[in-house]
Protein backbone atom coordinates (compact mmCIF):
# COMPACT_ATOMS: atom_id res chain seq x y z
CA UNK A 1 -20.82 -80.63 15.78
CA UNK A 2 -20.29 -77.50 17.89
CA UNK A 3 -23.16 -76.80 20.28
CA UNK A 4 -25.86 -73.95 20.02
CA UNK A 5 -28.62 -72.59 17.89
CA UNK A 6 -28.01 -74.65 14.69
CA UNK A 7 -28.15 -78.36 14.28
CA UNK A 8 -26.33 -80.80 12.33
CA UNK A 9 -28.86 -80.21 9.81
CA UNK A 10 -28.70 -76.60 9.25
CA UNK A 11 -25.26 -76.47 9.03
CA UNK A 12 -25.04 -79.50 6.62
CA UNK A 13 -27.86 -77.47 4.63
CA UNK A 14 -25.79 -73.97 4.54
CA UNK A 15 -22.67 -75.15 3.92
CA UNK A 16 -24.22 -77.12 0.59
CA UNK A 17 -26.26 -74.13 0.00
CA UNK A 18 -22.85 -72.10 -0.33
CA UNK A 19 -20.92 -74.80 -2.03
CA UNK A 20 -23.60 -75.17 -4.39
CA UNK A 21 -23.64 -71.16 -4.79
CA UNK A 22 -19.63 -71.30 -5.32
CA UNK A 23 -19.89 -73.77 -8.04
CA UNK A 24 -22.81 -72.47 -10.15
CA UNK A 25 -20.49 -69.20 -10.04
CA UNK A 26 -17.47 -70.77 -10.86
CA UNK A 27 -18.78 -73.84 -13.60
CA UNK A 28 -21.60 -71.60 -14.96
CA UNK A 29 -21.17 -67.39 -14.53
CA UNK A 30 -17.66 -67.48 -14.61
CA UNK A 31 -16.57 -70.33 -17.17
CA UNK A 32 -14.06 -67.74 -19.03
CA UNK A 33 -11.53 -65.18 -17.76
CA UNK A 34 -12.83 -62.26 -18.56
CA UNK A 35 -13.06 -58.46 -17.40
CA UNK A 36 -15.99 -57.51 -14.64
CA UNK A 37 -18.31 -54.85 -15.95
CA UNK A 38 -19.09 -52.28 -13.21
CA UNK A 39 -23.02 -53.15 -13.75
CA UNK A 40 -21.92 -56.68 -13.42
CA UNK A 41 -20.42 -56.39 -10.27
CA UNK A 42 -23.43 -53.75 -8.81
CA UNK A 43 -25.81 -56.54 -9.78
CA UNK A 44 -24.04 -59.01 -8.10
CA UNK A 45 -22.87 -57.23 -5.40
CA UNK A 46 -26.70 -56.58 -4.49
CA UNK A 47 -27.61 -59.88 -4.98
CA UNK A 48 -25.37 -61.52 -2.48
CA UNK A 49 -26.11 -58.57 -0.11
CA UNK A 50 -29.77 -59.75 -0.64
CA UNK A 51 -29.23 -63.15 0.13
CA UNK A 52 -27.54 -62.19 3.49
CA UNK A 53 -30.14 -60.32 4.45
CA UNK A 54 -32.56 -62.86 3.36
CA UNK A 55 -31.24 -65.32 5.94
CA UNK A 56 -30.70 -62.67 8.37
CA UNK A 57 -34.59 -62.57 8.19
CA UNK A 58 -34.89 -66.08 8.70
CA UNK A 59 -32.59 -66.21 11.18
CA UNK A 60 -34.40 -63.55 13.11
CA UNK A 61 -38.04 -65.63 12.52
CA UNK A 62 -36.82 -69.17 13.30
CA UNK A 63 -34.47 -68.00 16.43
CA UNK A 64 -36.09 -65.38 17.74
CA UNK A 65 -35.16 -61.28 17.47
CA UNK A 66 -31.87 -61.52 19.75
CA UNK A 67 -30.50 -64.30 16.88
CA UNK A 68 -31.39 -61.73 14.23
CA UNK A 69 -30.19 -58.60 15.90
CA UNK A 70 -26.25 -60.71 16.67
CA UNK A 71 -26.27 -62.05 12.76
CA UNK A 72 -26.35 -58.32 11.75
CA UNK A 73 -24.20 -56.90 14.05
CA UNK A 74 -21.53 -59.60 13.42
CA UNK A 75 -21.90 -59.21 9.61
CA UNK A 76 -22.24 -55.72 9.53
CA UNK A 77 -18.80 -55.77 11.13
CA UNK A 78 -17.37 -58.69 8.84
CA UNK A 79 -18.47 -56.97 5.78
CA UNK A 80 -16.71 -53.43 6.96
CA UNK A 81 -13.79 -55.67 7.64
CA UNK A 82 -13.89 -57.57 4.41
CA UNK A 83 -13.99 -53.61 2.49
CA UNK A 84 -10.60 -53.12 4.28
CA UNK A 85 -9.64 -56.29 2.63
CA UNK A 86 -9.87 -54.95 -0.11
CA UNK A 87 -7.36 -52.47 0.24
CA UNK A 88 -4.67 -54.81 0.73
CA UNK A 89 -6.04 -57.03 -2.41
CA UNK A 90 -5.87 -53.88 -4.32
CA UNK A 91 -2.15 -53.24 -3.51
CA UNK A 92 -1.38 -57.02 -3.94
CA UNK A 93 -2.70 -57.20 -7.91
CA UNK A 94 -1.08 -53.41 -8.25
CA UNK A 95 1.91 -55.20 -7.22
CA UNK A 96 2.18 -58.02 -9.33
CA UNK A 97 0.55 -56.43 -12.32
CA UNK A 98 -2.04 -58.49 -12.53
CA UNK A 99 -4.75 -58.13 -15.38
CA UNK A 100 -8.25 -57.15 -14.94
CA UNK A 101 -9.41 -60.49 -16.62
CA UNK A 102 -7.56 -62.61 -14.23
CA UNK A 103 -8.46 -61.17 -11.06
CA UNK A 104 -11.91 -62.41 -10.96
CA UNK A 105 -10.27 -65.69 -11.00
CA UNK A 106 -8.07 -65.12 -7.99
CA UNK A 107 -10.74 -63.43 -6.08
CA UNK A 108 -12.68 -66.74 -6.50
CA UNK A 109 -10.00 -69.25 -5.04
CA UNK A 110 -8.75 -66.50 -2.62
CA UNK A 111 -12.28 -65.88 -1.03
CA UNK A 112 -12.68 -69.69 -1.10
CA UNK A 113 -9.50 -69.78 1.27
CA UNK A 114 -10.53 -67.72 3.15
CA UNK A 115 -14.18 -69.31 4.05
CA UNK A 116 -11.72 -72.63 4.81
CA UNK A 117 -9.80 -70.46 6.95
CA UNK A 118 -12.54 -68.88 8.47
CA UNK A 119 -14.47 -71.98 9.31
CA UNK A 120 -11.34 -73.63 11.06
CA UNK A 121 -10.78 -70.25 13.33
CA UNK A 122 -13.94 -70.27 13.98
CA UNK A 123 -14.82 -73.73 15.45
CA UNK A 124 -11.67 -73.59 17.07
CA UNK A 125 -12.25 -70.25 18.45
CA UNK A 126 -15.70 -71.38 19.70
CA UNK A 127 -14.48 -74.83 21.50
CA UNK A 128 -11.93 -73.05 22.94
CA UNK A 129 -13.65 -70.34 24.55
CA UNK A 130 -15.99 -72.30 25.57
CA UNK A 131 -13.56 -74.32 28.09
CA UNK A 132 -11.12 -71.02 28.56
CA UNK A 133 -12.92 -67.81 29.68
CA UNK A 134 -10.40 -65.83 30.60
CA UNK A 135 -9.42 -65.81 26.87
CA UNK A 136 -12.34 -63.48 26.64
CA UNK A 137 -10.05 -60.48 27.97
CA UNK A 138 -6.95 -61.15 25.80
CA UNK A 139 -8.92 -61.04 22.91
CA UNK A 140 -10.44 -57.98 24.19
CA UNK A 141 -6.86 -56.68 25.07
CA UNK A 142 -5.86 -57.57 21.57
CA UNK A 143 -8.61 -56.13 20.10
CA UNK A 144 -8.24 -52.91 21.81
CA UNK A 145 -4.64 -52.87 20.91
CA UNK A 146 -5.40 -53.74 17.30
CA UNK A 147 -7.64 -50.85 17.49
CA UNK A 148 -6.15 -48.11 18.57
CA UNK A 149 -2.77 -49.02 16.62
CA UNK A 150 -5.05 -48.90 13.69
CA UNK A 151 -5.99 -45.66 14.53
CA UNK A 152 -2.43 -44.05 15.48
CA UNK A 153 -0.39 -45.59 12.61
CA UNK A 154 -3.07 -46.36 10.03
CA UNK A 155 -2.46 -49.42 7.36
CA UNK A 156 0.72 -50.33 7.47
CA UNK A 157 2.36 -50.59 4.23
CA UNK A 158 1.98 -53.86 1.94
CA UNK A 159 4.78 -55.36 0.22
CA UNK A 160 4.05 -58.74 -0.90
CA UNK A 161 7.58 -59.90 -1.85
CA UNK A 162 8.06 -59.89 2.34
CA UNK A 163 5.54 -62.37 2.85
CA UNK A 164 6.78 -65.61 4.30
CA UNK A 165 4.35 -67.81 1.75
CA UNK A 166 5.33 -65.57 -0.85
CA UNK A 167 9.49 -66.65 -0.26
CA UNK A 168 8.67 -70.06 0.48
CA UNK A 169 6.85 -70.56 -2.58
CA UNK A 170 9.96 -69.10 -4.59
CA UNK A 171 12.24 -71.69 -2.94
CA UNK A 172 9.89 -74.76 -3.56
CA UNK A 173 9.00 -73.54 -7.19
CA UNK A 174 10.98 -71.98 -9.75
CA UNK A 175 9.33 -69.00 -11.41
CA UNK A 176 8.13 -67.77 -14.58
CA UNK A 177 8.24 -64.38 -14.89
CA UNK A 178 4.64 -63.52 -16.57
CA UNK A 179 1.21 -64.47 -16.56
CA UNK A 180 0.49 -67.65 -18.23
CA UNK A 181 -3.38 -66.48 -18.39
CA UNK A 182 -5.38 -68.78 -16.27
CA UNK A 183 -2.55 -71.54 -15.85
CA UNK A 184 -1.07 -71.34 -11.85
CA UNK A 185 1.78 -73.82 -12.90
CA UNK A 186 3.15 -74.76 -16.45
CA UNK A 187 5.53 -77.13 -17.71
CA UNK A 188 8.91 -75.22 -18.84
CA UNK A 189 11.95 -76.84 -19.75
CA UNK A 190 10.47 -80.12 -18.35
CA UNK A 191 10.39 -78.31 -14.91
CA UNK A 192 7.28 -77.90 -12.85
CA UNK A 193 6.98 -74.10 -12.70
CA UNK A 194 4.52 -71.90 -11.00
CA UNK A 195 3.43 -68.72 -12.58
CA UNK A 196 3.02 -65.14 -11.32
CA UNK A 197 -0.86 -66.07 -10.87
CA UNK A 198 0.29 -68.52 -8.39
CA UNK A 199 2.49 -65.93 -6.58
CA UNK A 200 -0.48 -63.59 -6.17
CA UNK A 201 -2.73 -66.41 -5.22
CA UNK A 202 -0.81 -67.01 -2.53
CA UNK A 203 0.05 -62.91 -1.65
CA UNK A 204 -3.79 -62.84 -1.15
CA UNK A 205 -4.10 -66.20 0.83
CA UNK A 206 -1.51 -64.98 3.22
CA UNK A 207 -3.65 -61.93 3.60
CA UNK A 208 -6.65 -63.75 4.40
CA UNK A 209 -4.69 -65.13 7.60
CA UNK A 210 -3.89 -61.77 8.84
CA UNK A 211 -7.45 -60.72 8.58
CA UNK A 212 -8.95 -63.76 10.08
CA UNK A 213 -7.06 -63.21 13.38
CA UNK A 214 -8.28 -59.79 13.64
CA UNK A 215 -11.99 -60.45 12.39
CA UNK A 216 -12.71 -63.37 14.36
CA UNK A 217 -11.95 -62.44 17.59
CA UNK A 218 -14.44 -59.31 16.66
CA UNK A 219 -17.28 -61.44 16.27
CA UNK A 220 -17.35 -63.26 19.35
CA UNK A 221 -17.47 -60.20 21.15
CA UNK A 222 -21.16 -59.91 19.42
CA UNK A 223 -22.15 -63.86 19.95
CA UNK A 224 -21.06 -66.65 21.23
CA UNK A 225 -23.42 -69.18 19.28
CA UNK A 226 -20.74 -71.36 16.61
CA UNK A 227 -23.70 -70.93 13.87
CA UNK A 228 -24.39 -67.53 13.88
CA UNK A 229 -20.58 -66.46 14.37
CA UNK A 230 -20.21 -68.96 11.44
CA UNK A 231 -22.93 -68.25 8.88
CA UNK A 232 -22.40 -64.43 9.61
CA UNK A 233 -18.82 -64.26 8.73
CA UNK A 234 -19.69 -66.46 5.87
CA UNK A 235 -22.43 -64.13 4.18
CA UNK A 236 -19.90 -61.20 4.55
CA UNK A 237 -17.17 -63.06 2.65
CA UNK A 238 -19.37 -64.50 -0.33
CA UNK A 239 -20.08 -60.72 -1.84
CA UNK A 240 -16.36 -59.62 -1.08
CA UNK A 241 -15.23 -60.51 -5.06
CA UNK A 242 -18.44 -58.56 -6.52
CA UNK A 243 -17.80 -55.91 -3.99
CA UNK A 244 -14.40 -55.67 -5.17
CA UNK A 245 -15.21 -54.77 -8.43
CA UNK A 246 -18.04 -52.07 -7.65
CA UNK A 247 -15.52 -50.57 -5.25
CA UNK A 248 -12.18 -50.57 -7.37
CA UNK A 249 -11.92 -47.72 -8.62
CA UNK A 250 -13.48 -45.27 -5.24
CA UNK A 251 -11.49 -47.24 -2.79
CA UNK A 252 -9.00 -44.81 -2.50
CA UNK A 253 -11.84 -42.31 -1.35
CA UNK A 254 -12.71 -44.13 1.86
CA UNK A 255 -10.07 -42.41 3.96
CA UNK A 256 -11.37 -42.19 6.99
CA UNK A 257 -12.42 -45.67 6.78
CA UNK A 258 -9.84 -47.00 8.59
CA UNK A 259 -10.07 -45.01 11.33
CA UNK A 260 -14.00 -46.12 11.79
CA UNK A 261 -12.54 -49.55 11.40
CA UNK A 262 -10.07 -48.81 14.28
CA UNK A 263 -13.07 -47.57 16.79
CA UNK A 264 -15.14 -50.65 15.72
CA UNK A 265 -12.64 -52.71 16.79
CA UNK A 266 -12.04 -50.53 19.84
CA UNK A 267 -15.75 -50.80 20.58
CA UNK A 268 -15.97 -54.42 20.40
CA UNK A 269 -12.82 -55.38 22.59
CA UNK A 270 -13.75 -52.75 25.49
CA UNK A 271 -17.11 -54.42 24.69
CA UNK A 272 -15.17 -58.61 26.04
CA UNK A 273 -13.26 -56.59 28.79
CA UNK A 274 -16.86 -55.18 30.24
CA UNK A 275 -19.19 -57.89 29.95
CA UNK A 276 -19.00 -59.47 33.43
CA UNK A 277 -19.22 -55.67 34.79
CA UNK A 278 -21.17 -53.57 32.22
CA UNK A 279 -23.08 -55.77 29.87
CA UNK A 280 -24.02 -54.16 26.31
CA UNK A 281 -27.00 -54.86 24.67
CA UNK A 282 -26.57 -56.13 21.73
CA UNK A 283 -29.28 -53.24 20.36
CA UNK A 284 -26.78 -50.65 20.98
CA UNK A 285 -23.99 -52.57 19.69
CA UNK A 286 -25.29 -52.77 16.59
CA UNK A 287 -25.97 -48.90 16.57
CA UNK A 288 -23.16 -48.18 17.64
CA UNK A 289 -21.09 -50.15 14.72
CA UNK A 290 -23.89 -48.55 12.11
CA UNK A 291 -22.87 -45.17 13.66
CA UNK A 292 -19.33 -45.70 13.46
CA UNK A 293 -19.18 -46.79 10.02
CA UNK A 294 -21.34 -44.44 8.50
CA UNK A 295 -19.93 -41.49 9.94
CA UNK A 296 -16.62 -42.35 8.75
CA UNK A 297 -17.90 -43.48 5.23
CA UNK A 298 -19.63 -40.05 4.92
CA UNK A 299 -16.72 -38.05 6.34
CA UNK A 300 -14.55 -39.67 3.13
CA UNK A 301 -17.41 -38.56 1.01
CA UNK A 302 -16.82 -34.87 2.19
CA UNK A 303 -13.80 -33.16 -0.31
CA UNK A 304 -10.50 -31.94 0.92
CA UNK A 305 -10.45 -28.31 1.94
CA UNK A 306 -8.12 -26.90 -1.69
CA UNK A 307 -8.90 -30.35 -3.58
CA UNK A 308 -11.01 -28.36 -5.88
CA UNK A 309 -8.09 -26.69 -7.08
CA UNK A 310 -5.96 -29.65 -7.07
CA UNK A 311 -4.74 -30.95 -10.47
């Protein structure tokens, strides 16, 4: 069990907690594929945001201020990461044509790969630091780079059929060429063959990866402790599907989101190159993200000079 704030007992009792969460969703709200009502998703969407803030409370009484102050800086900047997920999951089901009633279903086992995913990079992340400091500074260097590339170039461009899963799952499996509503693999012509479901499972899964590098190295610039790197990242993830749903159709809008993205992760890797020389409080740190990220969400808010008399 990784050392710091939470014992073996707290991190037995969250990870139930959200396994218990994930399977009341999955056995009892979401038995049938089915289309996500806007209202829906708002009222879930709130209700996991509630929950995270809920523990962020207790996290703040039972550890002390400092505890509460690094969970909401690290999910503050997990859950702005997670929106720019959403991007990408947006082009993915564009690409592949997927139906509105079967993306709720994807989102489920894609998010659930990704809190695997995220609990391996963490714990690894956090044992190795732990023994390697110097790593601090290429992640910072990576971060920085990741940053300001983000801000130069923007998002690069998403084609799914390029993914290295994607063509390896097209030479292991023969393909139908639909939907076989919620079946990932059928039986066709006595052949084992995976569906296009399967193919855009695995589109988003591969995604996941790519955001995990980037994300995690960004919260350990905010704390070092396993639990709250952990359980942060974790609370940001578990909305993400509602979110999706509430955001959908606006994502589009958030232009300059990207660009607040880029600075945040700017912010955070100057933030592992300086901390031996110029320590940041972890008080402005989390201003300065809140800054960041509002700013840019209210600057996409703001119309286009002429888009009023845009058709």
């Amino acid at each position: 069990m990784p050392a710091g704030l939470g014992t073996p007992a707290l991190w037995a009792g969250f990870v139930g907690a959200v396994v218990g969460l994930l399977l009341l969703d999955l056995c009892v709200f979401q038995r049938k594929a089915r289309a996500v009502s806007i209202r829906e998703a708002i009222l879930w969407s709130a209700a996991w945001i509630g929950l995270a803030l809920a523990f962020n409370g207790w996290v703040g009484w039972h550890f002390g201020p400092q505890a509460g102050l690094e969970f909401l800086t690290g999910y503050l900047i997990e859950k702005a990461l997670s929106v720019d997920n959403l991007f990408v999951f947006l082009v993915v089901f564009s690409y592949f044509g997927l139906p509105v009633h079967l993306q709720h279903r994807v989102l489920f086992w894609g998010i659930l790969g990704a809190l695997l995913m995220r609990a391996i990079f963490i714990l690894a992340g956090a044992a190795i630091l732990a023994r390697f400091h110097w790593l601090d500074y290429v992640m910072g260097a990576f971060l920085c780079y990741v940053g300001g590339k983000l801000l130069v170039v923007g998002q690069p461009d998403v084609d799914p059929e390029r993914n290295v899963l994607v063509r390896l799952c097209r030479r292991l499996f023969p393909v139908v060429g639909d939907f076989r509503e919620h079946h990932f693999f059928v039986r066709h012509d006595g052949r084992l063959h995976a569906t296009m479901l399967f193919l855009t499972l695995v589109a988003i899964e591969a995604t996941d990866v790519v955001f995990a590098v980037d994300s995690i190295p960004a919260i350990f610039a905010v704390t070092r402790d396993p639990f709250i790197v952990f359980t942060s990242n974790i609370c940001a993830i578990l909305g993400l599907r509602a979110l999706f749903f509430v955001l959908a159709g606006v994502m589009k809008k958030f232009r300059h989101l990207d660009k607040g993205l880029a600075l945040v992760l700017g912010f955070v890797g100057l933030k592992m190159l300086l901390k031996d020389i110029l320590p940041i409080p972890i008080e402005l740190s989390l201003g300065l993200v809140a800054l960041i990220l509002g700013v840019s969400v209210a600057a996409s808010l703001v119309p286009r000079r002429g888009a009023a008399g845009e058709t």
